[in-house]
PDB file of N, CA and C in Angstrom:
ATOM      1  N   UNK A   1      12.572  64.641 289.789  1.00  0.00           N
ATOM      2  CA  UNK A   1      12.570  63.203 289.910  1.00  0.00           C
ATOM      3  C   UNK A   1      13.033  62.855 291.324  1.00  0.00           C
ATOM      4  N   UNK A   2      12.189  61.893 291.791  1.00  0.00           N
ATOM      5  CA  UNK A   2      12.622  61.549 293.273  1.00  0.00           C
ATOM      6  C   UNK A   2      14.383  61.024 293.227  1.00  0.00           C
ATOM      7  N   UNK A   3      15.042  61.486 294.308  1.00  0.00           N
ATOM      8  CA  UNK A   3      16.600  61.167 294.708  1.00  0.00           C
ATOM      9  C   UNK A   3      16.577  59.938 294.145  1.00  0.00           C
ATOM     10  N   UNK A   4      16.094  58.632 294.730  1.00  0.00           N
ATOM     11  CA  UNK A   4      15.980  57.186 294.459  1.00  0.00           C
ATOM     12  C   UNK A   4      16.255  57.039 292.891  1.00  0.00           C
ATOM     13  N   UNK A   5      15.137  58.011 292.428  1.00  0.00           N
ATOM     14  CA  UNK A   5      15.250  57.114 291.111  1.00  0.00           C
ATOM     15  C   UNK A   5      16.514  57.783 290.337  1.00  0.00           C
ATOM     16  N   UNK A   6      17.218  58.545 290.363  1.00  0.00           N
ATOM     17  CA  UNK A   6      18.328  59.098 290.152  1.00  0.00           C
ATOM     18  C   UNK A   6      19.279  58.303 290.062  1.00  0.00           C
ATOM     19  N   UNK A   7      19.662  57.474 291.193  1.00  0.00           N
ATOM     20  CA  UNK A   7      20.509  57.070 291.626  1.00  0.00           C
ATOM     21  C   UNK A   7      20.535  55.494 291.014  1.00  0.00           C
ATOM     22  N   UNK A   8      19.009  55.046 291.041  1.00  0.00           N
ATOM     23  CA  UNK A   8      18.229  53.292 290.990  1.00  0.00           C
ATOM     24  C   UNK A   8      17.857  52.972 289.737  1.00  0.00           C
ATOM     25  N   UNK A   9      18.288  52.944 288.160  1.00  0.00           N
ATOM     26  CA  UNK A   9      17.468  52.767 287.225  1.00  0.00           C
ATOM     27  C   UNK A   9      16.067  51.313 287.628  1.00  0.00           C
ATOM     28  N   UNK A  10      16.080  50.879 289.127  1.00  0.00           N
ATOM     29  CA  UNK A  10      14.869  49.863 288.875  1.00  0.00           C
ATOM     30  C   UNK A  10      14.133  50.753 290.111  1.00  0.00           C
ATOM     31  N   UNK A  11      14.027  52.128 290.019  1.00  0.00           N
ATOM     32  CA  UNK A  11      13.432  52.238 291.236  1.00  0.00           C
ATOM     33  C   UNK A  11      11.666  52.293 290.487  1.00  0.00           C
ATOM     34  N   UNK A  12      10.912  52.161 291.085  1.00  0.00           N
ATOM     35  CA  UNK A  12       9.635  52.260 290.565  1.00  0.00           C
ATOM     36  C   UNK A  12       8.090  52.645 291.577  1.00  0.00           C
ATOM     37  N   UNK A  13       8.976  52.219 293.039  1.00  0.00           N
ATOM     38  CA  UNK A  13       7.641  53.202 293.852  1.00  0.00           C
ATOM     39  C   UNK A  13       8.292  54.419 294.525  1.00  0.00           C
ATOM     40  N   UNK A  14       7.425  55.334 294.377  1.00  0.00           N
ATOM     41  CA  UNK A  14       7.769  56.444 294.344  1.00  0.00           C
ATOM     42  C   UNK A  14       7.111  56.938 296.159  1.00  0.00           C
ATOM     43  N   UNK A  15       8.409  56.688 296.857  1.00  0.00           N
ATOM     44  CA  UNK A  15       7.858  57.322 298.011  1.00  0.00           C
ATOM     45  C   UNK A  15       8.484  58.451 298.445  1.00  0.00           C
ATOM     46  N   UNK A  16       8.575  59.503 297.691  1.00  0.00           N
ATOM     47  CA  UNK A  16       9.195  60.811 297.816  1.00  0.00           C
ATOM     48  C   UNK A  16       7.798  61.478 298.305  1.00  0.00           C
ATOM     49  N   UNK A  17       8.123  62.436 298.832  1.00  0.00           N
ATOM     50  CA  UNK A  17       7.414  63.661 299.737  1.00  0.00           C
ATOM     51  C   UNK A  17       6.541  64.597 298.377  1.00  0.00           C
ATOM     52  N   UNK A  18       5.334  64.741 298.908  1.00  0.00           N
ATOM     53  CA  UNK A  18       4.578  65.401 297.880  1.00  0.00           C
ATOM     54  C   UNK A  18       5.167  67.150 298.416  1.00  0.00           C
ATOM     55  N   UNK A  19       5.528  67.867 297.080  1.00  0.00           N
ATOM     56  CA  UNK A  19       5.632  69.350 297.003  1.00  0.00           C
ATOM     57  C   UNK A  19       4.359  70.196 296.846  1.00  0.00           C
ATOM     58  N   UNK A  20       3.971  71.108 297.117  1.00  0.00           N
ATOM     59  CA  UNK A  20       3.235  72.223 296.215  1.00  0.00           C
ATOM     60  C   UNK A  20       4.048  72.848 295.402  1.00  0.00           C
ATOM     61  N   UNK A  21       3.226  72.986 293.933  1.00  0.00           N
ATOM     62  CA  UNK A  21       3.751  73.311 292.693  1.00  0.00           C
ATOM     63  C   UNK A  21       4.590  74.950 293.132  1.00  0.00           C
ATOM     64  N   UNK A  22       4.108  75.543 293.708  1.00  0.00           N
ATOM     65  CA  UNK A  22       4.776  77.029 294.474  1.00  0.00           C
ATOM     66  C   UNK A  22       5.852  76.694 294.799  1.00  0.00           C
ATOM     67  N   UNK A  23       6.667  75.297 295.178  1.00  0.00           N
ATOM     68  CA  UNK A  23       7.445  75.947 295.807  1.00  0.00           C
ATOM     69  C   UNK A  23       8.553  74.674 294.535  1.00  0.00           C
ATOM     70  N   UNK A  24       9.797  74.873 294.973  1.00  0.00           N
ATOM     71  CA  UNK A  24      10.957  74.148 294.130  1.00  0.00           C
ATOM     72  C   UNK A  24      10.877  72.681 294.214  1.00  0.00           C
ATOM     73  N   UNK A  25      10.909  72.291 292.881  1.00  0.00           N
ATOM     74  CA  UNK A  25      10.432  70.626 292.450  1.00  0.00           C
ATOM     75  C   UNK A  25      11.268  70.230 291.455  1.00  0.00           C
ATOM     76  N   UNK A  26      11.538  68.843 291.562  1.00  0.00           N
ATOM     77  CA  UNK A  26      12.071  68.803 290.024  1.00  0.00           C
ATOM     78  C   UNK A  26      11.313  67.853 289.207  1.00  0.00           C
ATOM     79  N   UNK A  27       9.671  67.435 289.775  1.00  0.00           N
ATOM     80  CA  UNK A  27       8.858  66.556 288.813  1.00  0.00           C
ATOM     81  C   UNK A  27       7.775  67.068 289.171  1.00  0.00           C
ATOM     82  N   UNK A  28       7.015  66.664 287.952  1.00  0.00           N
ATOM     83  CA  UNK A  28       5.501  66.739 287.475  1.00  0.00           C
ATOM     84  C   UNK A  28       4.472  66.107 287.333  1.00  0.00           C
ATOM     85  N   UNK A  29       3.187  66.143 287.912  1.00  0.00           N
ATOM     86  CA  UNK A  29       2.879  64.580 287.574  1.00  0.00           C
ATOM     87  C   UNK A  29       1.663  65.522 286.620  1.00  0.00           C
ATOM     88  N   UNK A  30       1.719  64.483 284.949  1.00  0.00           N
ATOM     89  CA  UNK A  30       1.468  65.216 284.045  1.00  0.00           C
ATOM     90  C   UNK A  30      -0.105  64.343 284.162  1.00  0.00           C
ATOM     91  N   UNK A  31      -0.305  62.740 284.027  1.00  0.00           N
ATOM     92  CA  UNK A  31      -1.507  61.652 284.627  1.00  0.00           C
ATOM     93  C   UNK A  31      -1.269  61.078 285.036  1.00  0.00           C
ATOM     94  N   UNK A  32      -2.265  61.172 285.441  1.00  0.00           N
ATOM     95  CA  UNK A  32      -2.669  59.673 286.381  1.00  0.00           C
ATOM     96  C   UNK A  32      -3.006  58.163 285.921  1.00  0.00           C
ATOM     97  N   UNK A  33      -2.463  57.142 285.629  1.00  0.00           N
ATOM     98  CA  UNK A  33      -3.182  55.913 284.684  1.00  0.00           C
ATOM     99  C   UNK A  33      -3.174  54.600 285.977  1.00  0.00           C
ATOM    100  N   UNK A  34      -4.759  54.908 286.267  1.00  0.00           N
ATOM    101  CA  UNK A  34      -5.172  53.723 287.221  1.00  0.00           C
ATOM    102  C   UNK A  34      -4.918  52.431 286.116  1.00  0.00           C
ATOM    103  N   UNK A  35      -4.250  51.721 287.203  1.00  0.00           N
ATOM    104  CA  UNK A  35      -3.726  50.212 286.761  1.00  0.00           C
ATOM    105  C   UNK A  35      -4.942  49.518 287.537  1.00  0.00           C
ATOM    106  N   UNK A  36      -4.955  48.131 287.262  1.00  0.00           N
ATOM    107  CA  UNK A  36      -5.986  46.795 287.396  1.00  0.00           C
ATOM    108  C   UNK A  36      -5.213  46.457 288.242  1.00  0.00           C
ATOM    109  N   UNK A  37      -4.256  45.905 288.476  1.00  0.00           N
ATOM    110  CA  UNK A  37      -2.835  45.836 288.865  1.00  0.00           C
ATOM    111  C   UNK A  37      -1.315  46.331 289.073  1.00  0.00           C
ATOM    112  N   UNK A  38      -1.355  47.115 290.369  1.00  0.00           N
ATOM    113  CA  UNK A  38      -0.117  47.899 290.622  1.00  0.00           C
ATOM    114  C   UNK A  38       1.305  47.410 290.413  1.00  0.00           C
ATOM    115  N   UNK A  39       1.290  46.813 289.529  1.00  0.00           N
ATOM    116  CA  UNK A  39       2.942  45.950 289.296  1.00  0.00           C
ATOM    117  C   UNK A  39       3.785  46.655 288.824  1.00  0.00           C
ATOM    118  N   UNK A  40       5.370  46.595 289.057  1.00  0.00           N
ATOM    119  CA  UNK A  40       5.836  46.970 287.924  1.00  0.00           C
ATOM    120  C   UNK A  40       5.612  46.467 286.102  1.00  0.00           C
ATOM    121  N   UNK A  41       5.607  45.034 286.174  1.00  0.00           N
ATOM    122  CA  UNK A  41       5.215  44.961 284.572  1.00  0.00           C
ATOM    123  C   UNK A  41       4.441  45.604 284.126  1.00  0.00           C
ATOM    124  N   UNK A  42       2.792  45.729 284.931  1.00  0.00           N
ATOM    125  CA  UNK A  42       1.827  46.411 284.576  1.00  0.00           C
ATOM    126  C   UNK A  42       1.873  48.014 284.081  1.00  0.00           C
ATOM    127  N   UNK A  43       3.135  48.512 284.956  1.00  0.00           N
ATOM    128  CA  UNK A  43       3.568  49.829 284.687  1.00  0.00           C
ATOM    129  C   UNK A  43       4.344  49.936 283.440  1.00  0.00           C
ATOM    130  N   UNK A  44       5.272  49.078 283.394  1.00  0.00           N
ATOM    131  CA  UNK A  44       6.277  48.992 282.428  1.00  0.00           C
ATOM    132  C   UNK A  44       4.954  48.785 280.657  1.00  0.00           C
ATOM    133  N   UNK A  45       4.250  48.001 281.362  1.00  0.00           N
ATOM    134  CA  UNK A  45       2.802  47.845 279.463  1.00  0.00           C
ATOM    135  C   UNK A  45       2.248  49.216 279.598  1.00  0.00           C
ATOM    136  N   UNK A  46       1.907  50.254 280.329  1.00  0.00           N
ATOM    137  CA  UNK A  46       1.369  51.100 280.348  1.00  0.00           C
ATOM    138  C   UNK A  46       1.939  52.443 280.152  1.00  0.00           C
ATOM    139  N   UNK A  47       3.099  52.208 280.193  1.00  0.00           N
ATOM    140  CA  UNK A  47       4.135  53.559 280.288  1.00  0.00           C
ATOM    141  C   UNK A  47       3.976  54.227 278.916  1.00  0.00           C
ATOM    142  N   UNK A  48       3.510  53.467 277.683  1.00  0.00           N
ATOM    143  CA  UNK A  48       3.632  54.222 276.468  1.00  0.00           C
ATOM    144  C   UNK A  48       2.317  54.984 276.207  1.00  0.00           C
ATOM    145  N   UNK A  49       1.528  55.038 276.885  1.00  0.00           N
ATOM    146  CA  UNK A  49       0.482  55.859 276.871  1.00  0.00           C
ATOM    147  C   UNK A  49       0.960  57.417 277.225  1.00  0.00           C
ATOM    148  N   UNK A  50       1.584  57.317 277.770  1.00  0.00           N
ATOM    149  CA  UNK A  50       1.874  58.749 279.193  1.00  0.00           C
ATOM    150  C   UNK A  50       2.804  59.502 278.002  1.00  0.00           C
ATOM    151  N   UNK A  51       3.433  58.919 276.573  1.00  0.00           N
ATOM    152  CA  UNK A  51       3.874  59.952 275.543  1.00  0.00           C
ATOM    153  C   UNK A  51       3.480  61.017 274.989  1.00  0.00           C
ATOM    154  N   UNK A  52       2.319  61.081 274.375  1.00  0.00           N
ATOM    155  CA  UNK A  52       1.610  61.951 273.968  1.00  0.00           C
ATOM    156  C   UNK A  52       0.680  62.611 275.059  1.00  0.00           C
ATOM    157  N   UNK A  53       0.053  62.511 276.461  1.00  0.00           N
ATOM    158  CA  UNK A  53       0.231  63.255 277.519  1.00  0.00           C
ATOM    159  C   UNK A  53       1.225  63.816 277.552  1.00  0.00           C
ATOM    160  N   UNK A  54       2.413  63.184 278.045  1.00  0.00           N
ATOM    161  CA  UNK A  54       3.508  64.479 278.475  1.00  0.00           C
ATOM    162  C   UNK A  54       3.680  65.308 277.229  1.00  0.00           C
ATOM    163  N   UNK A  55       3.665  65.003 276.175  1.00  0.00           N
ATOM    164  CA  UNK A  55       4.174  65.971 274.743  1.00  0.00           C
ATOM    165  C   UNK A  55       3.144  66.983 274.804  1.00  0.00           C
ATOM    166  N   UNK A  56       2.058  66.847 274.694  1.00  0.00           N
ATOM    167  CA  UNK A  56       0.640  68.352 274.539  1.00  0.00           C
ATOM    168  C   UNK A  56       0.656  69.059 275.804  1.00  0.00           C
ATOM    169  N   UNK A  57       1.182  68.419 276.656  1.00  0.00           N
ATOM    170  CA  UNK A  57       1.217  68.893 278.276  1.00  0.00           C
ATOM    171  C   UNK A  57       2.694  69.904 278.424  1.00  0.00           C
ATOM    172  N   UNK A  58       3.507  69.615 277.617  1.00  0.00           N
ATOM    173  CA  UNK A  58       4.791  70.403 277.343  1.00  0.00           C
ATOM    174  C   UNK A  58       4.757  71.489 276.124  1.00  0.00           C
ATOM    175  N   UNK A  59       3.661  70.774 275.054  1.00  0.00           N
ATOM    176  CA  UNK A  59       3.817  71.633 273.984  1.00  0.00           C
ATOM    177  C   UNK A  59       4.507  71.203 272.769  1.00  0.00           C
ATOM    178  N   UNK A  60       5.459  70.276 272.953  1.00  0.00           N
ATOM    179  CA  UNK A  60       6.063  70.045 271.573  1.00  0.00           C
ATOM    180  C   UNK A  60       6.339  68.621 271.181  1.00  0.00           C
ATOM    181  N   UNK A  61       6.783  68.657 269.948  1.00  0.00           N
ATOM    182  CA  UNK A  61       6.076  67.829 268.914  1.00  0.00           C
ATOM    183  C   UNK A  61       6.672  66.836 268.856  1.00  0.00           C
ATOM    184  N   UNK A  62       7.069  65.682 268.861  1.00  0.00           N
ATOM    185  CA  UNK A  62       7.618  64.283 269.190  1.00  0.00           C
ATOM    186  C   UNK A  62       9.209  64.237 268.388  1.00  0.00           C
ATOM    187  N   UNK A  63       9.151  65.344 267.266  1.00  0.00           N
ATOM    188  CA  UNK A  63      10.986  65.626 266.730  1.00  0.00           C
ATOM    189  C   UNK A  63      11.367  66.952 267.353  1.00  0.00           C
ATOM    190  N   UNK A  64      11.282  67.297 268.377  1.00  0.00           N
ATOM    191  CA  UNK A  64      11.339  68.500 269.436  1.00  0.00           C
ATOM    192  C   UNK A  64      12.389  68.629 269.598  1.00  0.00           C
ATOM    193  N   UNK A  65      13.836  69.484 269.464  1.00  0.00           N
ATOM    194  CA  UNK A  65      14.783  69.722 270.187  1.00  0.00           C
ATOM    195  C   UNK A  65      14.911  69.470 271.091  1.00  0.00           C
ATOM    196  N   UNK A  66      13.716  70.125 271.938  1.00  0.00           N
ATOM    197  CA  UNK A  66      13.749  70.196 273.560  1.00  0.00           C
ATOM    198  C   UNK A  66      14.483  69.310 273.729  1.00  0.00           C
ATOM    199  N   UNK A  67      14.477  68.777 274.860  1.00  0.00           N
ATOM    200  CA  UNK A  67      14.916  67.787 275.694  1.00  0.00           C
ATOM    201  C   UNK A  67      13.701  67.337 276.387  1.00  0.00           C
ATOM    202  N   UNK A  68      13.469  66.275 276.008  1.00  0.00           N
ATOM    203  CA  UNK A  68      12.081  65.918 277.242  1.00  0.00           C
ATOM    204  C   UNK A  68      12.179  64.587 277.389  1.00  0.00           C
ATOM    205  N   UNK A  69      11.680  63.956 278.749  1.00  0.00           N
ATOM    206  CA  UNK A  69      11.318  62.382 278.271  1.00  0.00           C
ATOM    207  C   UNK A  69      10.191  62.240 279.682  1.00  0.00           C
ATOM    208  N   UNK A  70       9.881  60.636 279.497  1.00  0.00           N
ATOM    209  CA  UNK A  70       8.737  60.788 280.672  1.00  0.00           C
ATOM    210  C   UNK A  70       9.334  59.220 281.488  1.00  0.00           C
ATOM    211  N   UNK A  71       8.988  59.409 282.799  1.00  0.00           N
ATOM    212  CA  UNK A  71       9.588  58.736 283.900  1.00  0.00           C
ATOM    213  C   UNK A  71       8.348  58.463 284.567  1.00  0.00           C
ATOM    214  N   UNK A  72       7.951  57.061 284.315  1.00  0.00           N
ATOM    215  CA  UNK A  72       6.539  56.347 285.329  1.00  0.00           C
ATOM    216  C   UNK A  72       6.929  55.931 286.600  1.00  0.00           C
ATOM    217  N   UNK A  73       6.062  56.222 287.471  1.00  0.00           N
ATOM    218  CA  UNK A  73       6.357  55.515 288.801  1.00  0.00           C
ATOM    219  C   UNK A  73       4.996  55.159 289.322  1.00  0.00           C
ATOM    220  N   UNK A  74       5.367  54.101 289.882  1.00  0.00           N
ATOM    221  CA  UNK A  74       3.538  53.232 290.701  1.00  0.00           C
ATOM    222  C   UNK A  74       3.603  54.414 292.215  1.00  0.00           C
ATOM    223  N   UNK A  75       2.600  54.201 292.699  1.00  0.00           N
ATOM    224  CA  UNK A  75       2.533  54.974 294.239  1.00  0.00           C
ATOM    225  C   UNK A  75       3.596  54.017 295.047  1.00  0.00           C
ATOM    226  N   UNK A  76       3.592  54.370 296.149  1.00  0.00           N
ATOM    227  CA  UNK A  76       4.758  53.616 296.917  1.00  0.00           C
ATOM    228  C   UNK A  76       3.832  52.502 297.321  1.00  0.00           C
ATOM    229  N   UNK A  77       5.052  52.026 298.027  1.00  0.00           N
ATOM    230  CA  UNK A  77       4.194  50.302 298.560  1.00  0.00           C
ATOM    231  C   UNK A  77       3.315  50.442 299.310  1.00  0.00           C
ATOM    232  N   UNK A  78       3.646  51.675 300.844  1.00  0.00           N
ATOM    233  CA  UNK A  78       2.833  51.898 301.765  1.00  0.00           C
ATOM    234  C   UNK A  78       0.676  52.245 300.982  1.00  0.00           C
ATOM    235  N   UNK A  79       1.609  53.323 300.089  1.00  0.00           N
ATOM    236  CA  UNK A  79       0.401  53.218 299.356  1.00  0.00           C
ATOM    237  C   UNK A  79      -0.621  52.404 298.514  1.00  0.00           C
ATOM    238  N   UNK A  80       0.342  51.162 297.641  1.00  0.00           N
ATOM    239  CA  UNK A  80      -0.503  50.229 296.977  1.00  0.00           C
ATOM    240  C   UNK A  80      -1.270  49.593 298.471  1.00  0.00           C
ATOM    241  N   UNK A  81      -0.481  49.454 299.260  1.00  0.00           N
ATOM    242  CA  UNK A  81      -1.262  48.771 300.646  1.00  0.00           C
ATOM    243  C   UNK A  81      -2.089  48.773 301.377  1.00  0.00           C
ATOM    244  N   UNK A  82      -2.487  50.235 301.020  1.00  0.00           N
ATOM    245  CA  UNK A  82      -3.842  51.269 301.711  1.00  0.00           C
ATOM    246  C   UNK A  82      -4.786  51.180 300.474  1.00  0.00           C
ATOM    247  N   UNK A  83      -4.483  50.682 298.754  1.00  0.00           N
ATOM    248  CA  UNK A  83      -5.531  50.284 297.980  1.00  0.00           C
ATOM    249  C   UNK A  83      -5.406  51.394 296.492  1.00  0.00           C
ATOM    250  N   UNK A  84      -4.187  52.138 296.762  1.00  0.00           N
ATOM    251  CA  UNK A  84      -3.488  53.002 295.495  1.00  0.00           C
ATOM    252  C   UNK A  84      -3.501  51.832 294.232  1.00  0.00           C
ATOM    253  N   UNK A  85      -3.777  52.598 293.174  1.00  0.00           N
ATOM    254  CA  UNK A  85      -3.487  51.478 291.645  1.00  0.00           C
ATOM    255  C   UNK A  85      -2.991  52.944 290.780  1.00  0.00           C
TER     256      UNK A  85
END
């Protein structure tokens, strides 16, 4: 998870540095869900889709021990600005 949002429970554009999966990360991006509108609300109505993605994408079953949860973020601003959704 980007530093920001660690720290920001309202952080929501994500302008952290893209990794290759090779090397040490601590997020995943499991989909992609093009918005009509890059908003946060728009993110916040859309976020319950990305459940059952991340669950088949992890493997387990929605009463899972594991520990799992899923964390949406829009592209950063620079990016909605260049035409990101």
């Amino acid at each position: 998870m980007p530093a920001k949002a660690a720290a920001d429970q309202y952080y929501w554009f994500d302008d952290s540095p893209t990794v290759p999966c090779t090397e040490a990360h601590t997020t995943e991006t499991v989909h992609v869900l093009r918005l009509t509108d890059p908003t946060i609300a728009q993110a916040k109505e859309s976020a319950g889709f990305c459940w059952d993605k991340v669950r088949v994408y992890l493997g387990v079953e929605p009463s899972s021990w594991v520990p799992w949860a899923v964390v949406a973020f829009l592209p950063s601003r620079a990016q909605i600005a260049d035409g990101a959704s």
